[in-house]
Structures are given as structure tokens and as C-alpha cells.
Protein backbone atom coordinates (compact mmCIF):
# COMPACT_ATOMS: atom_id res chain seq x y z
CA UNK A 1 -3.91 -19.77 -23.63
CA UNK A 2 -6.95 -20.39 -25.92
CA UNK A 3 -9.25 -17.24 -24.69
CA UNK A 4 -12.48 -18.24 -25.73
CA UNK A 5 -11.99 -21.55 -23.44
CA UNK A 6 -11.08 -19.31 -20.35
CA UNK A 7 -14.29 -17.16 -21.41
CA UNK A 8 -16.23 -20.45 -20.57
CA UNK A 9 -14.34 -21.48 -17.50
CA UNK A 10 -13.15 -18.81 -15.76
CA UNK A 11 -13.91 -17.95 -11.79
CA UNK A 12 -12.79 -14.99 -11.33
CA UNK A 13 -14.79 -11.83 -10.64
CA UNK A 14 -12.46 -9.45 -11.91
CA UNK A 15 -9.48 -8.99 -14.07
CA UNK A 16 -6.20 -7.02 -13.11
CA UNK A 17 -4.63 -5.80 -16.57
CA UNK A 18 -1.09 -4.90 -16.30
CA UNK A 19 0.59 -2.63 -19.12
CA UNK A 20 3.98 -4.04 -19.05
CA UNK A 21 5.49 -7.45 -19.19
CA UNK A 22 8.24 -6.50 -16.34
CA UNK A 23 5.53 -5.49 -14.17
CA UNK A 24 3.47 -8.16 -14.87
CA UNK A 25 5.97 -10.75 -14.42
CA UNK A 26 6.59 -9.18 -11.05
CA UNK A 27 3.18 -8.86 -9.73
CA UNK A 28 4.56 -10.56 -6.71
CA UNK A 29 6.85 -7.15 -5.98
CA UNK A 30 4.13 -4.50 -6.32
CA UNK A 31 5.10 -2.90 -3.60
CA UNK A 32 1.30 -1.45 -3.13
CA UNK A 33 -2.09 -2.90 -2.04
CA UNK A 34 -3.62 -4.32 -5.31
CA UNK A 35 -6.72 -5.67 -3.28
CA UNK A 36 -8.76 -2.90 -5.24
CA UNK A 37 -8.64 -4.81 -7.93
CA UNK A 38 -10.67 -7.79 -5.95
CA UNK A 39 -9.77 -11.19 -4.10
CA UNK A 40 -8.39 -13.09 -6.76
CA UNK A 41 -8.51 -11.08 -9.64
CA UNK A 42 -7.56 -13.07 -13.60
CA UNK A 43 -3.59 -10.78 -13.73
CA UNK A 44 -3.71 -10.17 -17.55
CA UNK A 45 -0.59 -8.89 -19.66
CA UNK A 46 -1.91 -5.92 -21.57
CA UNK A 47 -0.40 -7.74 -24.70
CA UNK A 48 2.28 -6.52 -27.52
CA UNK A 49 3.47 -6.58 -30.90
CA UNK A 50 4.26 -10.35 -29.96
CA UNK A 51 1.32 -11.46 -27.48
CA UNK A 52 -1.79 -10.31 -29.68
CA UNK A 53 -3.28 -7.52 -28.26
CA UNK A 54 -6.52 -8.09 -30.06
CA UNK A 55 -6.87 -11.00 -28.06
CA UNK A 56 -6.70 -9.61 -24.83
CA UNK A 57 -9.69 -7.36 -26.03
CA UNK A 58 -11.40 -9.99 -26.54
CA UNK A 59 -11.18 -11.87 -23.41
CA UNK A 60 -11.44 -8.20 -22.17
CA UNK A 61 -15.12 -8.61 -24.02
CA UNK A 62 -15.96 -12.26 -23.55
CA UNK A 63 -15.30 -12.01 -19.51
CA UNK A 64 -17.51 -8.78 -19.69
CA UNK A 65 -15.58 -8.61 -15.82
CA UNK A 66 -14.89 -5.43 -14.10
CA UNK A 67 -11.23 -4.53 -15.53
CA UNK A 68 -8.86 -2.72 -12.99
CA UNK A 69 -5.70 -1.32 -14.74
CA UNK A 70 -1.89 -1.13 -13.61
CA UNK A 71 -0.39 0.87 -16.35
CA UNK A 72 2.50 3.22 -16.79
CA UNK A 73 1.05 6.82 -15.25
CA UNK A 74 2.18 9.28 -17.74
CA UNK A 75 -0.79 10.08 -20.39
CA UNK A 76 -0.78 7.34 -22.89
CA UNK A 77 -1.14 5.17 -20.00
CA UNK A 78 -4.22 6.90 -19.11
CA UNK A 79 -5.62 6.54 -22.27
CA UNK A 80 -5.02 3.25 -22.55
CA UNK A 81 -6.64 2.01 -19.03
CA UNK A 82 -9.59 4.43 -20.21
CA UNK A 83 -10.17 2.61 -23.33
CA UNK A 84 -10.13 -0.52 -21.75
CA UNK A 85 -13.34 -2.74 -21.95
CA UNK A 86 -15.18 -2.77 -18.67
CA UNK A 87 -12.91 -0.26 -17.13
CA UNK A 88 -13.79 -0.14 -13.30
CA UNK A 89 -10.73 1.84 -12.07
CA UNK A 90 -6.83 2.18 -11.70
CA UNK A 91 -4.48 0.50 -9.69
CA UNK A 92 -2.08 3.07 -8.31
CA UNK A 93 -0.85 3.40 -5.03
CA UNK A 94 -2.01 5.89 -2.07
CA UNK A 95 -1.55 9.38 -2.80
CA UNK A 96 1.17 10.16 -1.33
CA UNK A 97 3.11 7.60 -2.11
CA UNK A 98 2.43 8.35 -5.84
CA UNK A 99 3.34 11.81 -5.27
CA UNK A 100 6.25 11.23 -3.48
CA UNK A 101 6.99 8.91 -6.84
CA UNK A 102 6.66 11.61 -8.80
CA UNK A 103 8.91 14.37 -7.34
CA UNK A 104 11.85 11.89 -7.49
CA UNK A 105 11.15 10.63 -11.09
CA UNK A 106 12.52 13.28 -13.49
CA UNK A 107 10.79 11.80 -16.96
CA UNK A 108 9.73 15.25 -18.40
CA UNK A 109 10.55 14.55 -21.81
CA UNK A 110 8.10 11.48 -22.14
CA UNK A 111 5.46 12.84 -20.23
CA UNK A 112 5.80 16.08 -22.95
CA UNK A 113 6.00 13.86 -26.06
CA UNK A 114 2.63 12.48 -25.37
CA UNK A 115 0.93 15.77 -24.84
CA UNK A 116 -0.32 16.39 -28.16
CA UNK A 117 -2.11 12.84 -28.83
CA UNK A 118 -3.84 13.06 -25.60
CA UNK A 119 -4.17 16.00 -24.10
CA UNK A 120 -7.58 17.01 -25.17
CA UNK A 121 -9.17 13.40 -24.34
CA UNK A 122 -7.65 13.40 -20.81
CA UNK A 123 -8.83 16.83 -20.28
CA UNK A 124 -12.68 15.50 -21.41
CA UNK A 125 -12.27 12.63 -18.68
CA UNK A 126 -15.19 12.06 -16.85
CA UNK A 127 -13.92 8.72 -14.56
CA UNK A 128 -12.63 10.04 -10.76
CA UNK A 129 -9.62 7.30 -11.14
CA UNK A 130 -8.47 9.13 -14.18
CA UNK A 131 -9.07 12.76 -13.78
CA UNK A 132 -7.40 12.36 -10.29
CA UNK A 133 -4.56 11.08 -11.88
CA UNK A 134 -3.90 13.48 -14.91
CA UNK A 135 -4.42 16.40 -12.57
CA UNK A 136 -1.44 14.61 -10.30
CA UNK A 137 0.67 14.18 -13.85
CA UNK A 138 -0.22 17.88 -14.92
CA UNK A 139 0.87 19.34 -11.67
CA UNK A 140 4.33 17.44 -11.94
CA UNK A 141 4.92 17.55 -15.45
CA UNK A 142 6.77 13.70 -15.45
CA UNK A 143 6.06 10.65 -16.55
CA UNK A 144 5.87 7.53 -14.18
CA UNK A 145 6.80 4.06 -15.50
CA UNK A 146 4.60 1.22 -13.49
CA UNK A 147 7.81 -0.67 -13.23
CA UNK A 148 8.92 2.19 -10.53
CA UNK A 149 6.93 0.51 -7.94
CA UNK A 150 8.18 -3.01 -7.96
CA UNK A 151 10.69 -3.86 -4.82
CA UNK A 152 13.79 -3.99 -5.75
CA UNK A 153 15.64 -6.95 -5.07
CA UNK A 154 19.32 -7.15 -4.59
CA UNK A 155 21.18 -10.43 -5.78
């Protein structure tokens, strides 16, 4: 979709920006309230190596909308809702659902492989959505793909 022609014509009032494609293609299977990010928020794939990520920045830019993120909680995903344009918060689900999440989900080895790149910045964190979270990711030591909290769905 041509960006700069949903700049001009778009209704929303905010924009839900999800990380992955799975997760994004299964919006519908969140199994969380995602009414934080609005009414009828614009659901935006983060973008890839195929789907030009510049371009979501862009529209990220052009909307100039508040910008709620769904993204993988481990800390690159942190990082990447906190360098988000018009980053108004996270989309995660109530505490103790995302800490019951994270004592099942044994994925030490990712969460430890992004230590070094963003340790120090997610330490520095000012936002309550992200400082809240990293605390909850230090404490557990795991990494927590978004994808964990779709439904699953039997055939």
C-alpha cells in the first residue's frame, strides 16, 4: 500500500505495530485485551528484509499517531518498540499472565545473546511500559516470543 496516500486518508487515531508477521497475521488470536492500543487502531507489520522497513517509519512519521507496540518481550524487542516513532506504550498482557508466560518459557539463551547490545540502553529507560517490562525479563532471565500468546488452534 502506497504510504504517503494512507498519510492523507487515514482515520484512525492510533496505530498498533506488531513485530512479527505470524503475530500480525493472527491479530484475530491475541489471546489478550489489545483495546490499549485504542478503538480501531491502523494494525501495522513492523516490516522486514522483504516489506521495507523504512517505509513503515515513514508512515510511522507521516501519521505522527500515537504508536502502541506488540513485539517479541526479550530485549531487542524492547529496543525496538522504544525506538519507535511516536511511541505511546506496549501491548502486553496483564501481569500475571505475562509472568506466568515467562516461568513456562525456557528461552535463556536468546534472552542472554542480546544482553550486550542492549543492556545499557534498557537500563537508561525512562518510559513506565518499558522499564516495567525489562525489570520482569531481568528477574526471569528468558526471552518471550509475541507469537506465545496467540490461541492455539487445533485442525
Amino acid at each position: 500500500m502506497d504510504w504517503q496516500w494512507l498519510v492523507a486518508n487515514c482515520d484512525h487515531t492510533s496505530v498498533l505495530l506488531v513485530e512479527n508477521w505470524e503475530a500480525f497475521d493472527k491479530i484475530h488470536q491475541v489471546t489478550f485485551d489489545l483495546s490499549l492500543a485504542g478503538k480501531n487502531p491502523l494494525v501495522v507489520f513492523r516490516g522486514s528484509p522483504i516489506y521495507r522497513q523504512d517505509y513503515v517509519m515513514a508512515l510511522l512519521n507521516g501519521l505522527a499517531l500515537p504508536v502502541f507496540s506488540f513485539v517479541d518481550l526479550d530485549p531487542s524487542g524492547l529496543i525496538l518498540a522504544m525506538s519507535t516513532p511516536h511511541f505511546e506504550g506496549l501491548i502486553v498482557p496483564p501481569t500475571h499472565e505475562l509472568v506466568s508466560a515467562l516461568k513456562s518459557i525456557k528461552n535463556y539463551s536468546r534472552y542472554r545473546s542480546q544482553l550486550m547490545q542492549s543492556q545499557s540502553i534498557l537500563n537508561n529507560a525512562t518510559h513506565p511500559d518499558i522499564v516495567t517490562c525489562w525489570k520482569l525479563l531481568q528477574e526471569y532471565g528468558t526471552a518471550l516470543p509475541q507469537e506465545y500468546f496467540l490461541m492455539k488452534r487445533t485442525p
